[in-house]
PDB file of N, CA and C in Angstrom:
ATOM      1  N   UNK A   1      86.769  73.135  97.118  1.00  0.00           N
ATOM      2  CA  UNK A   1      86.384  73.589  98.432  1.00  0.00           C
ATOM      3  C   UNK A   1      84.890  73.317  98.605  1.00  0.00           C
ATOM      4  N   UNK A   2      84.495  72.676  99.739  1.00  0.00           N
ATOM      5  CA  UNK A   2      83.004  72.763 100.179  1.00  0.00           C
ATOM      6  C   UNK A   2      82.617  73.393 100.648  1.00  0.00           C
ATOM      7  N   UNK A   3      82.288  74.787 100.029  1.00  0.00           N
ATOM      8  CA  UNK A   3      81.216  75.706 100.946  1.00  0.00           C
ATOM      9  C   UNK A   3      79.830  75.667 100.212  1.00  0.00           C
ATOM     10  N   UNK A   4      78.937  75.622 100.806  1.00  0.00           N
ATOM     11  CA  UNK A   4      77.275  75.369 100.592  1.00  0.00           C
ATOM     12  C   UNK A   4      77.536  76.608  99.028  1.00  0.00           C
ATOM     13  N   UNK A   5      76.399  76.057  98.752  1.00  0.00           N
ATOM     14  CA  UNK A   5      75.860  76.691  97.370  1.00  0.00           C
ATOM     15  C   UNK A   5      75.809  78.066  97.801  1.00  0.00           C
ATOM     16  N   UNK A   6      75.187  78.357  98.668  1.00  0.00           N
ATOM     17  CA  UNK A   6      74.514  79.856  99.253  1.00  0.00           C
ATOM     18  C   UNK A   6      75.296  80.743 100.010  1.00  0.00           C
ATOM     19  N   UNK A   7      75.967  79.859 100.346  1.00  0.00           N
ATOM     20  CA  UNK A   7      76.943  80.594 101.111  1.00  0.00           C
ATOM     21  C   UNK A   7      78.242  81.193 100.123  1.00  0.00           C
ATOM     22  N   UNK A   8      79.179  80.453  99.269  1.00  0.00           N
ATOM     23  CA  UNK A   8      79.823  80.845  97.922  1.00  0.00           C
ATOM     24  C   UNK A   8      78.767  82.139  97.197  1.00  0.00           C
ATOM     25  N   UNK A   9      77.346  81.641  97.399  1.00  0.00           N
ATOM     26  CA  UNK A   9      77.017  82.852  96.056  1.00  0.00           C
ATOM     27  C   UNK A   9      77.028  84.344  96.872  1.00  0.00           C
ATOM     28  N   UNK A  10      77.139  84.103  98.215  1.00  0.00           N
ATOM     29  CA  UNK A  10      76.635  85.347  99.473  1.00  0.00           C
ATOM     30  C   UNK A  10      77.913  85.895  98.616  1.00  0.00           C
ATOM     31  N   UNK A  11      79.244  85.161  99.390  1.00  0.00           N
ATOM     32  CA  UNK A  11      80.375  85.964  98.947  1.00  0.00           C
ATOM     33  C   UNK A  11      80.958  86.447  97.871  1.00  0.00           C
ATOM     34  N   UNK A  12      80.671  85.717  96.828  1.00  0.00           N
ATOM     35  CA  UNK A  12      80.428  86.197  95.190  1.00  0.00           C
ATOM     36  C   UNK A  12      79.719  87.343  95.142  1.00  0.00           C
ATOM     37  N   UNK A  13      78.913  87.691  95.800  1.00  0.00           N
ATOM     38  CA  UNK A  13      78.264  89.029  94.913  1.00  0.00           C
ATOM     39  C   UNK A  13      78.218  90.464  96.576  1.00  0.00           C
ATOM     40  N   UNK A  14      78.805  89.784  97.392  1.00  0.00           N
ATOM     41  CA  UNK A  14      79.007  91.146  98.338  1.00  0.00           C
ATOM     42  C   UNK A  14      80.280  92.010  97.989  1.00  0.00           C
ATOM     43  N   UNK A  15      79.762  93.359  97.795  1.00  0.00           N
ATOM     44  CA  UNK A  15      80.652  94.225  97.253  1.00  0.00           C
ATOM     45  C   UNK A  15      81.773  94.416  98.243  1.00  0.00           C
ATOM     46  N   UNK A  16      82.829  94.672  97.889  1.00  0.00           N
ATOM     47  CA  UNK A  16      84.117  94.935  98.583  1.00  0.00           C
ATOM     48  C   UNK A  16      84.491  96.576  98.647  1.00  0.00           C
ATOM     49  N   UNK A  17      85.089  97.008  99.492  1.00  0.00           N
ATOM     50  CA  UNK A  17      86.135  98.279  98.834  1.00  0.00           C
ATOM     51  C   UNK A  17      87.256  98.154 100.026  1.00  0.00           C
ATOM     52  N   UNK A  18      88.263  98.083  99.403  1.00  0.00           N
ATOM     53  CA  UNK A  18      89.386  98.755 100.159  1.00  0.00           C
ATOM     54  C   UNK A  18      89.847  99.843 100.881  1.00  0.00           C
ATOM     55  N   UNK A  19      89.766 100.332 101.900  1.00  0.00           N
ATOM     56  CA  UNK A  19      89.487 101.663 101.989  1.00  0.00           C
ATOM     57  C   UNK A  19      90.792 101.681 102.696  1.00  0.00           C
ATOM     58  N   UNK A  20      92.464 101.226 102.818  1.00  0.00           N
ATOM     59  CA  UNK A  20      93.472 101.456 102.585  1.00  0.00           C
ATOM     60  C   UNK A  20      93.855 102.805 101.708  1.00  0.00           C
ATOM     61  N   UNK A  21      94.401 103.772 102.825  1.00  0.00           N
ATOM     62  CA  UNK A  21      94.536 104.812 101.840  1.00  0.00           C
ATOM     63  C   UNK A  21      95.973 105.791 102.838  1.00  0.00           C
ATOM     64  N   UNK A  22      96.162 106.969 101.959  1.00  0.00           N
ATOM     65  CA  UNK A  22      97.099 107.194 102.391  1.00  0.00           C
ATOM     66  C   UNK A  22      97.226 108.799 102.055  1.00  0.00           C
ATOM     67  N   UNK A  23      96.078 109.515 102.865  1.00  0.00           N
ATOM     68  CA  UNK A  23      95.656 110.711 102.530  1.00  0.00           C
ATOM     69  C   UNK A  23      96.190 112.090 103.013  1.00  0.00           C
ATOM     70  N   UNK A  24      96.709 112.903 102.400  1.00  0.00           N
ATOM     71  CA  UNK A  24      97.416 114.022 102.824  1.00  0.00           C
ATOM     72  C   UNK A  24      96.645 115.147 103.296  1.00  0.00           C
ATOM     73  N   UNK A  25      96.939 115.596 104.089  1.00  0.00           N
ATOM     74  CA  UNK A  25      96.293 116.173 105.442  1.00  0.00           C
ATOM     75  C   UNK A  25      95.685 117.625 104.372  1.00  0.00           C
ATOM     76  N   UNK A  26      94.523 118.036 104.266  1.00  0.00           N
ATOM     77  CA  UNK A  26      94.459 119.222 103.134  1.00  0.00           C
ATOM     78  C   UNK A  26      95.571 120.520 103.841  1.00  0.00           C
ATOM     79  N   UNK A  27      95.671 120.630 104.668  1.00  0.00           N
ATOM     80  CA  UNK A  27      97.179 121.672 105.128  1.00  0.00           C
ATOM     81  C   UNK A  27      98.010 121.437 104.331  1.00  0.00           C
ATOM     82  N   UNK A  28      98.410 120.447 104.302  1.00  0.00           N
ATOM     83  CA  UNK A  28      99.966 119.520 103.635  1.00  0.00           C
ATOM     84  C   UNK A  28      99.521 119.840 102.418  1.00  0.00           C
ATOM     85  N   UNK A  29      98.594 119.353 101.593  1.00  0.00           N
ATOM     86  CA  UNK A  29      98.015 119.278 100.223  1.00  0.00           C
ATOM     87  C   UNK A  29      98.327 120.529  99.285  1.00  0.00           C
ATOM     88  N   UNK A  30      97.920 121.548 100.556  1.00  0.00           N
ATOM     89  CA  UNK A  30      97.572 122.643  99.660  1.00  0.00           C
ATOM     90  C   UNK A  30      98.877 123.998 100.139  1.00  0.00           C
ATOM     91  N   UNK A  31     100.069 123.091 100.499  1.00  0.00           N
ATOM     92  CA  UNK A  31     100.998 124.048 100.935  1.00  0.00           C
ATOM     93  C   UNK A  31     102.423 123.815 100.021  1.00  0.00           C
ATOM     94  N   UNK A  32     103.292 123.713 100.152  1.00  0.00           N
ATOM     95  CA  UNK A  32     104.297 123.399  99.341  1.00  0.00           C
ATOM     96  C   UNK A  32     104.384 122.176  98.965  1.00  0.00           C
ATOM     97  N   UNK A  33     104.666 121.426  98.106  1.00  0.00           N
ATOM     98  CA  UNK A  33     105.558 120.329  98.411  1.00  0.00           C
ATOM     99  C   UNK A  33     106.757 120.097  99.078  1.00  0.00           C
ATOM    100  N   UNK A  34     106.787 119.112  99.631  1.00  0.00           N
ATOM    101  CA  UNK A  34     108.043 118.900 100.375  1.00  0.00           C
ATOM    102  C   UNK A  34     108.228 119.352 102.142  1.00  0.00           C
ATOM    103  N   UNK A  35     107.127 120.126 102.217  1.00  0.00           N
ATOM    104  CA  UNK A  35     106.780 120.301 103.686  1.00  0.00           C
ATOM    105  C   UNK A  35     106.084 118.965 104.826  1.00  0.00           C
ATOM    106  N   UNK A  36     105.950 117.902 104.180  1.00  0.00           N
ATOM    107  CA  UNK A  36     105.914 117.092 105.114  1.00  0.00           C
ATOM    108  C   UNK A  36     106.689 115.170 104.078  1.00  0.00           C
ATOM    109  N   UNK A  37     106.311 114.555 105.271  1.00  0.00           N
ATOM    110  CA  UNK A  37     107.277 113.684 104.641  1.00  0.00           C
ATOM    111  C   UNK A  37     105.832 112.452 103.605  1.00  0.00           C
ATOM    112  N   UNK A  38     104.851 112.911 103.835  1.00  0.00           N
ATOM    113  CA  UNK A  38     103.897 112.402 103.287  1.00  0.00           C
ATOM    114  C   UNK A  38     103.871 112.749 101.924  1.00  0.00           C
ATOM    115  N   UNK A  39     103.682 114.479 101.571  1.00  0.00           N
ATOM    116  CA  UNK A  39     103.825 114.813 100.674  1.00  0.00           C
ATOM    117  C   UNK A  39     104.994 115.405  99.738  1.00  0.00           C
ATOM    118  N   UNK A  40     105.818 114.919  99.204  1.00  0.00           N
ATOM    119  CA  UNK A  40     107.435 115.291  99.103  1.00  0.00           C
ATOM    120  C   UNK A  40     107.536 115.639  97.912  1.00  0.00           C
ATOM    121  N   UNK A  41     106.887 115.970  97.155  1.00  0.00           N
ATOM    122  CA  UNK A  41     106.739 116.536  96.116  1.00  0.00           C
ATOM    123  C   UNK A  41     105.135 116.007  95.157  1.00  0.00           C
ATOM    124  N   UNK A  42     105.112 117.150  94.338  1.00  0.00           N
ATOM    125  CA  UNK A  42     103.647 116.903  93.458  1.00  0.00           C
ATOM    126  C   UNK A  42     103.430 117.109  92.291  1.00  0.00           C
ATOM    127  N   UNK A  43     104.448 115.541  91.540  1.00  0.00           N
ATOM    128  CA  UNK A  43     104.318 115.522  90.057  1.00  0.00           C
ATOM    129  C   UNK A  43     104.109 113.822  90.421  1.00  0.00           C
ATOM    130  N   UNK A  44     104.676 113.583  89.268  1.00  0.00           N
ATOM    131  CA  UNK A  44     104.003 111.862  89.300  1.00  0.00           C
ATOM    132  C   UNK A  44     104.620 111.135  89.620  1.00  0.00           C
ATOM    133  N   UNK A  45     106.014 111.642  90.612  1.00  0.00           N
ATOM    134  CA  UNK A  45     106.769 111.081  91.471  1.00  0.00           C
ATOM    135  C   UNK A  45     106.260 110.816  92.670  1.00  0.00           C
ATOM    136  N   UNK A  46     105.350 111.550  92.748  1.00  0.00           N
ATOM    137  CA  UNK A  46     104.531 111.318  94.146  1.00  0.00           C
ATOM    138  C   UNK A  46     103.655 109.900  94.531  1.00  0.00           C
ATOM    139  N   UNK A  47     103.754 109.581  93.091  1.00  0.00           N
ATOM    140  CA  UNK A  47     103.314 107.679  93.232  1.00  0.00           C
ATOM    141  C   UNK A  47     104.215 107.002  93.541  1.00  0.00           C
ATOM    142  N   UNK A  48     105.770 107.264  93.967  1.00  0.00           N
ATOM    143  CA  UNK A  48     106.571 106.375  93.829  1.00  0.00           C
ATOM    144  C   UNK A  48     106.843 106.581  96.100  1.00  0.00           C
ATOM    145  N   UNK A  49     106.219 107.744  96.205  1.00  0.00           N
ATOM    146  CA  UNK A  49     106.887 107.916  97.715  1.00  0.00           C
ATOM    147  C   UNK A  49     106.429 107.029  98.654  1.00  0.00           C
ATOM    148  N   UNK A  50     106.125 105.941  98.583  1.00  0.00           N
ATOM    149  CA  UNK A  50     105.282 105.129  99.173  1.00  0.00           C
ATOM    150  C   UNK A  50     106.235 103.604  99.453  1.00  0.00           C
ATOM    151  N   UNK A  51     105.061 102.774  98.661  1.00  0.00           N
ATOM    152  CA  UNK A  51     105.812 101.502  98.713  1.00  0.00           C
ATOM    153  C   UNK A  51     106.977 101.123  97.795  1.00  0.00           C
ATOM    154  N   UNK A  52     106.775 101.864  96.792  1.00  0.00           N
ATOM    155  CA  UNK A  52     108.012 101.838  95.269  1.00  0.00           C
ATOM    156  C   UNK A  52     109.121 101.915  96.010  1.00  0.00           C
ATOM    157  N   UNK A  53     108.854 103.244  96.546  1.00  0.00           N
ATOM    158  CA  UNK A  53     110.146 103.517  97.149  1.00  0.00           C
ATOM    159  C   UNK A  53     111.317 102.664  98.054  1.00  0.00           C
ATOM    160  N   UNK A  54     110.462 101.394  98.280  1.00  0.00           N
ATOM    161  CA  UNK A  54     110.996 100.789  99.119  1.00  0.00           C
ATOM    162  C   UNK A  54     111.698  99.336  97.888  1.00  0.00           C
ATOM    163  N   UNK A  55     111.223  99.444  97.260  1.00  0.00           N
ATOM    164  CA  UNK A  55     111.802  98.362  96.208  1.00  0.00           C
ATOM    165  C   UNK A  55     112.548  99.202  95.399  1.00  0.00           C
ATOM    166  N   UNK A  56     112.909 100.463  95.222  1.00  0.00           N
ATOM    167  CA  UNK A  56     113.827 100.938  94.551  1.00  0.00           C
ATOM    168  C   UNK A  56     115.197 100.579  95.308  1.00  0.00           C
ATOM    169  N   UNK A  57     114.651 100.778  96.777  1.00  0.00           N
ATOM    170  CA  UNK A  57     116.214 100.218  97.693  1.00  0.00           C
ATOM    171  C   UNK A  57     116.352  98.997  97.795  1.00  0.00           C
ATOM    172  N   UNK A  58     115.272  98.022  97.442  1.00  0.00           N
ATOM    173  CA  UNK A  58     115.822  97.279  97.554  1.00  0.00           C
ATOM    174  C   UNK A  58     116.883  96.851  96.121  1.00  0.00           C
ATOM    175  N   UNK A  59     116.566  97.406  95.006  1.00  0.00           N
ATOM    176  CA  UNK A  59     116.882  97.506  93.903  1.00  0.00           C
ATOM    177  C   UNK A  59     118.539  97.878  93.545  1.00  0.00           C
ATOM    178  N   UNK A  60     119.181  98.578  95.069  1.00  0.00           N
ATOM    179  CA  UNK A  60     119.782  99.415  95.151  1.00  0.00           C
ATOM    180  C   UNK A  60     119.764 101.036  95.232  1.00  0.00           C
ATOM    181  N   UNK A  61     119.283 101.594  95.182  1.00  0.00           N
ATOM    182  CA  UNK A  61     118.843 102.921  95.033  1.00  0.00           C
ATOM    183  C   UNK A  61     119.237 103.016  96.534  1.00  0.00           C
ATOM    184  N   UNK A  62     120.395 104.325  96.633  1.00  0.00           N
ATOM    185  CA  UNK A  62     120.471 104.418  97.672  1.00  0.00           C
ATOM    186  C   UNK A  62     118.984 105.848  98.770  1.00  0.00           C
ATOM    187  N   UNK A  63     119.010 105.837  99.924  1.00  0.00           N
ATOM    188  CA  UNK A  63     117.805 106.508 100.673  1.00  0.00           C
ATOM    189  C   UNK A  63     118.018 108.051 100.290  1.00  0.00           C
ATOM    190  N   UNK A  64     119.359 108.289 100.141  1.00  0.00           N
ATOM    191  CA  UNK A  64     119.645 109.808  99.758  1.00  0.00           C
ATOM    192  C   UNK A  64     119.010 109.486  98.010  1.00  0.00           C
ATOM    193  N   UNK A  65     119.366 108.784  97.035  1.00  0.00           N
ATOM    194  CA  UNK A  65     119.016 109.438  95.971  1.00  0.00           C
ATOM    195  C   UNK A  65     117.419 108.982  95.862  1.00  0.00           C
ATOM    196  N   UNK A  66     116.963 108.246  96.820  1.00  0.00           N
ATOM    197  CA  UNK A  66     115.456 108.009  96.619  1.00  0.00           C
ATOM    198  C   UNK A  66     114.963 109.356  96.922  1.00  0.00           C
ATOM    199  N   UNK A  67     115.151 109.961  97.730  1.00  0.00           N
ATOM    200  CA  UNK A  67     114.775 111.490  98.661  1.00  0.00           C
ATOM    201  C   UNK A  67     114.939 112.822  97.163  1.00  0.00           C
ATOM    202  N   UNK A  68     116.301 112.163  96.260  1.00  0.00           N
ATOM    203  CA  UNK A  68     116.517 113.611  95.370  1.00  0.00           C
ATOM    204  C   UNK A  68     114.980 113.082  94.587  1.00  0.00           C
ATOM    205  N   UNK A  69     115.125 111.941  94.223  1.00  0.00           N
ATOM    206  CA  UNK A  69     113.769 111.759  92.929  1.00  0.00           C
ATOM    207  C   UNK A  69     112.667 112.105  93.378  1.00  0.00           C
ATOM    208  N   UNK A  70     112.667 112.014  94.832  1.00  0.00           N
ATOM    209  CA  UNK A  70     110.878 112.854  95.088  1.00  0.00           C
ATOM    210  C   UNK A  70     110.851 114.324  95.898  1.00  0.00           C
ATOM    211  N   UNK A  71     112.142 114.881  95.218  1.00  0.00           N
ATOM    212  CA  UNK A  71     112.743 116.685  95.578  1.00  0.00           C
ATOM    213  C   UNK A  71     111.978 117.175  94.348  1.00  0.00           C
ATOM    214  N   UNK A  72     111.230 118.358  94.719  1.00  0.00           N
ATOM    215  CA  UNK A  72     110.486 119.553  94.173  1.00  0.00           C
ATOM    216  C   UNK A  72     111.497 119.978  93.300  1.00  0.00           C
ATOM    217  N   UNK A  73     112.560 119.899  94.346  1.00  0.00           N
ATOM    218  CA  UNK A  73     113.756 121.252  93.754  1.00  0.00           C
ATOM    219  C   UNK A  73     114.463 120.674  92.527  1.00  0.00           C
ATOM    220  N   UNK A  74     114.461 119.430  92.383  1.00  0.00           N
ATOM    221  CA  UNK A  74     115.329 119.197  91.256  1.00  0.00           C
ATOM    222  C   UNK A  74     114.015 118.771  90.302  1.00  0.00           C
ATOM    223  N   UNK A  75     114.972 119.159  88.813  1.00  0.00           N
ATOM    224  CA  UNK A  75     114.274 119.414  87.481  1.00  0.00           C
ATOM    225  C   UNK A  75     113.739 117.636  87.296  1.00  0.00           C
ATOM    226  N   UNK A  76     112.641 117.535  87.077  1.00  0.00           N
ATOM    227  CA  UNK A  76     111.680 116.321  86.573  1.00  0.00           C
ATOM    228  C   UNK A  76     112.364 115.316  85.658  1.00  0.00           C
ATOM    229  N   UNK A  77     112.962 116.050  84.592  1.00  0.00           N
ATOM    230  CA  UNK A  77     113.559 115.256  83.598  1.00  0.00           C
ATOM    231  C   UNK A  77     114.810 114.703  84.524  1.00  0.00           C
ATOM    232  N   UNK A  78     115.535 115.042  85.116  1.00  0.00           N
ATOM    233  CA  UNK A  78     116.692 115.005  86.489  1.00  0.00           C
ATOM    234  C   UNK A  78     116.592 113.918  86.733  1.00  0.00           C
ATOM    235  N   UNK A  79     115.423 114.026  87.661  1.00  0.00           N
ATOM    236  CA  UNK A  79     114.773 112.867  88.595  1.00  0.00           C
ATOM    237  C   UNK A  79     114.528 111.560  87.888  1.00  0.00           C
ATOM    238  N   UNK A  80     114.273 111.714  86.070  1.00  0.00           N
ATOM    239  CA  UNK A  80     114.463 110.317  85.813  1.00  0.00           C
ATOM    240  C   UNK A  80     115.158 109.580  85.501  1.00  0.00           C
ATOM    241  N   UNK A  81     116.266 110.447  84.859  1.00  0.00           N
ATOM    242  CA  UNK A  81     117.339 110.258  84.896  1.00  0.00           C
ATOM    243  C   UNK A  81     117.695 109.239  85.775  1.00  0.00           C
ATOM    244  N   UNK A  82     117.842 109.524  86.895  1.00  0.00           N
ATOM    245  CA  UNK A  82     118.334 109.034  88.438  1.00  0.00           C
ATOM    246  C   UNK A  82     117.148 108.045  88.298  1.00  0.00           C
ATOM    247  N   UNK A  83     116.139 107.862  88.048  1.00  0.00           N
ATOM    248  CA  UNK A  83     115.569 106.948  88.577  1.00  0.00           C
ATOM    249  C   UNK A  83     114.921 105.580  87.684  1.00  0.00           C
ATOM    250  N   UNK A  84     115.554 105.906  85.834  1.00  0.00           N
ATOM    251  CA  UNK A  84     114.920 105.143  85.450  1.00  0.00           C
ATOM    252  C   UNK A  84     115.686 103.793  85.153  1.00  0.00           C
ATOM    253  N   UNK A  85     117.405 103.658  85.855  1.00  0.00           N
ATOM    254  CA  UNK A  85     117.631 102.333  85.708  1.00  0.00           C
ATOM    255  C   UNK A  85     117.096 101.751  86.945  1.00  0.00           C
ATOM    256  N   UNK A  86     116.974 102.258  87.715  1.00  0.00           N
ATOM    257  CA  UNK A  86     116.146 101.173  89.366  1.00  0.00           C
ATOM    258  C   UNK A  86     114.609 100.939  89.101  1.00  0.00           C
ATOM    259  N   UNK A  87     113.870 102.054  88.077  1.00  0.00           N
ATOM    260  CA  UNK A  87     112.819 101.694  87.887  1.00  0.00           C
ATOM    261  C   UNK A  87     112.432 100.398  86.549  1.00  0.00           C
ATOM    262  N   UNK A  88     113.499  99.602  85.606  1.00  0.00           N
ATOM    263  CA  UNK A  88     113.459  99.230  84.869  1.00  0.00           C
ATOM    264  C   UNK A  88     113.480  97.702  86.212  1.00  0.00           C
ATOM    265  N   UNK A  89     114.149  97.998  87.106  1.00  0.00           N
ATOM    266  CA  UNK A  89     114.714  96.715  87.986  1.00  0.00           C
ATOM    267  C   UNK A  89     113.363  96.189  88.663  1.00  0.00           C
ATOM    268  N   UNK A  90     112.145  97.391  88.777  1.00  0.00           N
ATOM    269  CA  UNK A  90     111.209  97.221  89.898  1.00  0.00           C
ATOM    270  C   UNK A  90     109.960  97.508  89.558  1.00  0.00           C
ATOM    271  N   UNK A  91     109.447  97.842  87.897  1.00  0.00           N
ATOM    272  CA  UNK A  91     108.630  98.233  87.537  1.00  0.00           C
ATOM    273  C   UNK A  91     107.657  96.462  87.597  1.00  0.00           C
ATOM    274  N   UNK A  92     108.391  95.414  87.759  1.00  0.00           N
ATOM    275  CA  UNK A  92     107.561  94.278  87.654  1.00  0.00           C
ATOM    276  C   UNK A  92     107.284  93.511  88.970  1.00  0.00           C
ATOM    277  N   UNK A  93     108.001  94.587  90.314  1.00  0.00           N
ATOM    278  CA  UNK A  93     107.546  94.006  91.286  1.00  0.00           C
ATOM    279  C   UNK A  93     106.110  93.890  91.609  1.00  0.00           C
ATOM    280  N   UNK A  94     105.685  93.661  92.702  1.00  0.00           N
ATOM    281  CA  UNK A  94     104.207  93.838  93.098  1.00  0.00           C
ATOM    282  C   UNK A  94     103.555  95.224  93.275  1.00  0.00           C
ATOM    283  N   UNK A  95     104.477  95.984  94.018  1.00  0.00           N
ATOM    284  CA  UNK A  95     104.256  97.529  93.832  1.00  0.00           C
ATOM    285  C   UNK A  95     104.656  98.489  92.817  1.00  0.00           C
ATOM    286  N   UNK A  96     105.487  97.829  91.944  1.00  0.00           N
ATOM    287  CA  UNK A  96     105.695  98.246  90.550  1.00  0.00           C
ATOM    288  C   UNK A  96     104.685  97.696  89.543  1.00  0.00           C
ATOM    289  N   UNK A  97     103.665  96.680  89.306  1.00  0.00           N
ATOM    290  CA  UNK A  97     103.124  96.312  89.166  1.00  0.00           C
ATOM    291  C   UNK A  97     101.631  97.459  88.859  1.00  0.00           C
ATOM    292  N   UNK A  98     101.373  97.405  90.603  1.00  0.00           N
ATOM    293  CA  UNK A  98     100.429  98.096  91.146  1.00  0.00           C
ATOM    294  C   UNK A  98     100.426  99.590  90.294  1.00  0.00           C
ATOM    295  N   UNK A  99     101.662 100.452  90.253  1.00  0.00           N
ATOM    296  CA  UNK A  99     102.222 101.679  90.153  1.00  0.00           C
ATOM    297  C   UNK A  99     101.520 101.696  88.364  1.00  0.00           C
ATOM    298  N   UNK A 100     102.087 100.531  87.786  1.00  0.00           N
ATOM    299  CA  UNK A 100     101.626 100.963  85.830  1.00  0.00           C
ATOM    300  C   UNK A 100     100.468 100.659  86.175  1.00  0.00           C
ATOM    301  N   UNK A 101      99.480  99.999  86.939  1.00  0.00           N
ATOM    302  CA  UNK A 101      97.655 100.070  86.647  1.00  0.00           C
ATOM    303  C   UNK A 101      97.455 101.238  86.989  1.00  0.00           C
ATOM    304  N   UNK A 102      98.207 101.782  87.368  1.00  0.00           N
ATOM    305  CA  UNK A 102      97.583 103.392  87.910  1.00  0.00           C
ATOM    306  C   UNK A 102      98.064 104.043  87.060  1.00  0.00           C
ATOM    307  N   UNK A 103      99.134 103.962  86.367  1.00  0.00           N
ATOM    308  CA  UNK A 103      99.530 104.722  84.785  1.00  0.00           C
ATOM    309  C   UNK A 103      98.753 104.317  83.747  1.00  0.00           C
ATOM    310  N   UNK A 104      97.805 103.213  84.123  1.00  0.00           N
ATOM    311  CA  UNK A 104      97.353 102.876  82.720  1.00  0.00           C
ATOM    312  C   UNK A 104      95.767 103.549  82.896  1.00  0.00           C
ATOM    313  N   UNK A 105      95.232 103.566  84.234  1.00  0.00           N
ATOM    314  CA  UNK A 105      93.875 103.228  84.671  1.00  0.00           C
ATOM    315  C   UNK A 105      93.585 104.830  84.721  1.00  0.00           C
ATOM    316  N   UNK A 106      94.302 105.640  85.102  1.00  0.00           N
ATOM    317  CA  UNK A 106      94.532 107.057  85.553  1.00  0.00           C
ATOM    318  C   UNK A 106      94.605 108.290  84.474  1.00  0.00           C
ATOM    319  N   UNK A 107      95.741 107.376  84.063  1.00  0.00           N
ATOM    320  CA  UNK A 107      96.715 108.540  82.869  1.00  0.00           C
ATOM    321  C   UNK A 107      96.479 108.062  81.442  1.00  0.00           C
ATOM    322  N   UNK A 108      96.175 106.963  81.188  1.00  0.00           N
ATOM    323  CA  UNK A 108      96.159 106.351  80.164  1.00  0.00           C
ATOM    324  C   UNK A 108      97.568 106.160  79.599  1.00  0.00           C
ATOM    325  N   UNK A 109      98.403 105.322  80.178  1.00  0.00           N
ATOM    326  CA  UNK A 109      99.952 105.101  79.970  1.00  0.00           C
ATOM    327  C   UNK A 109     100.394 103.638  80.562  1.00  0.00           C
ATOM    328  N   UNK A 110     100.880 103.181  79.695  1.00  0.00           N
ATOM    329  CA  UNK A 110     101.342 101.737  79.953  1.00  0.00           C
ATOM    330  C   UNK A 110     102.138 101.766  81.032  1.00  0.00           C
ATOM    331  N   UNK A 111     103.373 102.276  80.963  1.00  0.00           N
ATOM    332  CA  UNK A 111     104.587 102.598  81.350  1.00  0.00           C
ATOM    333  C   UNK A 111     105.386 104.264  82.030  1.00  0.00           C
ATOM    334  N   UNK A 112     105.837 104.052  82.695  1.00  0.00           N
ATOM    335  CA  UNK A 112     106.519 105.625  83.014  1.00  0.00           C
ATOM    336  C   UNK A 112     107.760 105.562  82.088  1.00  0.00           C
ATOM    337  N   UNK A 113     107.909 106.731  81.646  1.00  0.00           N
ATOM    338  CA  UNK A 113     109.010 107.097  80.275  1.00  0.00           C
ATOM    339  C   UNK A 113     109.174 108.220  80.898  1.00  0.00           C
ATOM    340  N   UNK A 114     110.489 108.490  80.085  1.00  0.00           N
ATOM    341  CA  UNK A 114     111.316 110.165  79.910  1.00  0.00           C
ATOM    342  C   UNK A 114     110.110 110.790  79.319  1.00  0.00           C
ATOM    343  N   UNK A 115     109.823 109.878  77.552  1.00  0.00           N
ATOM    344  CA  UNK A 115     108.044 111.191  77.429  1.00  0.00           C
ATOM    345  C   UNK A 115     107.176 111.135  77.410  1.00  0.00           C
ATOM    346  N   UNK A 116     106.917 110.498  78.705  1.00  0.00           N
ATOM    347  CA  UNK A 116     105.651 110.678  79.347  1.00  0.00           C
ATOM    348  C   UNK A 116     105.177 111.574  81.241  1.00  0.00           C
ATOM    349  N   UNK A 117     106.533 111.395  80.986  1.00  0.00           N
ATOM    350  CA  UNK A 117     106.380 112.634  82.666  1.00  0.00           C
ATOM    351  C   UNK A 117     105.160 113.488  82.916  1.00  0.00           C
ATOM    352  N   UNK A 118     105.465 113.954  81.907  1.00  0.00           N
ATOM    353  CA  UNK A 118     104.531 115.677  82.534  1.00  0.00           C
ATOM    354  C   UNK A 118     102.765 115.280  82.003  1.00  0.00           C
ATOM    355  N   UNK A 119     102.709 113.871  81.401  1.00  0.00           N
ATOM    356  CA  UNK A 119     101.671 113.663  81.116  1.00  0.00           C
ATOM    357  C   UNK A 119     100.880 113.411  82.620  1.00  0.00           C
TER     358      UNK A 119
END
């Protein structure tokens, strides 16, 4: 590509941030889980209510059992149950991808496991 010397180094060193975000209202935050559709529960399923969620269906996962895995009400270990053959299907998509840098970068965890949940 020909872009001038000066012009390549401008864009090389101007800082970026993404400021894509997807922030729960502090009402919502600090009230139950499951009271809005943003926040649907608040364990580390709550990384999946987003874009995952949408490659779990495509994965197959039907919309009702995507909804039980990010239910408060059912037991954690439950939820992976239910969710860790669609997550074996989608953990290498782009948003599955995305999902382990944040297990790794966050939590210090390669991977989501049965024992690593409650970490």
């Amino acid at each position: 590509m020909n872009i001038i010397p000066e012009l390549r180094e401008l864009i090389a060193s101007t800082p970026l941030a993404d400021t894509h975000e997807h922030i729960i209202e502090e009402a919502d935050r600090l009230g139950p889980a499951g009271n809005s559709f943003l926040f649907p529960c608040n364990d580390i399923f709550y990384l999946l209510a987003h874009y995952v969620a949408n490659d779990l269906v495509s994965a197959g996962m039907t919309e009702q059992e995507v909804q039980q895995v990010l239910s408060p009400e059912i037991d954690l270990h439950r939820r992976w149950e239910m969710l860790e053959p669609y997550w074996r299907r989608v953990k290498l998509t782009g948003y599955g991808w995305a999902l382990r840098i944040t297990l790794r970068e966050l939590y210090g965890e390669d991977d989501l496991t049965a024992s690593n949940l409650e970490t």
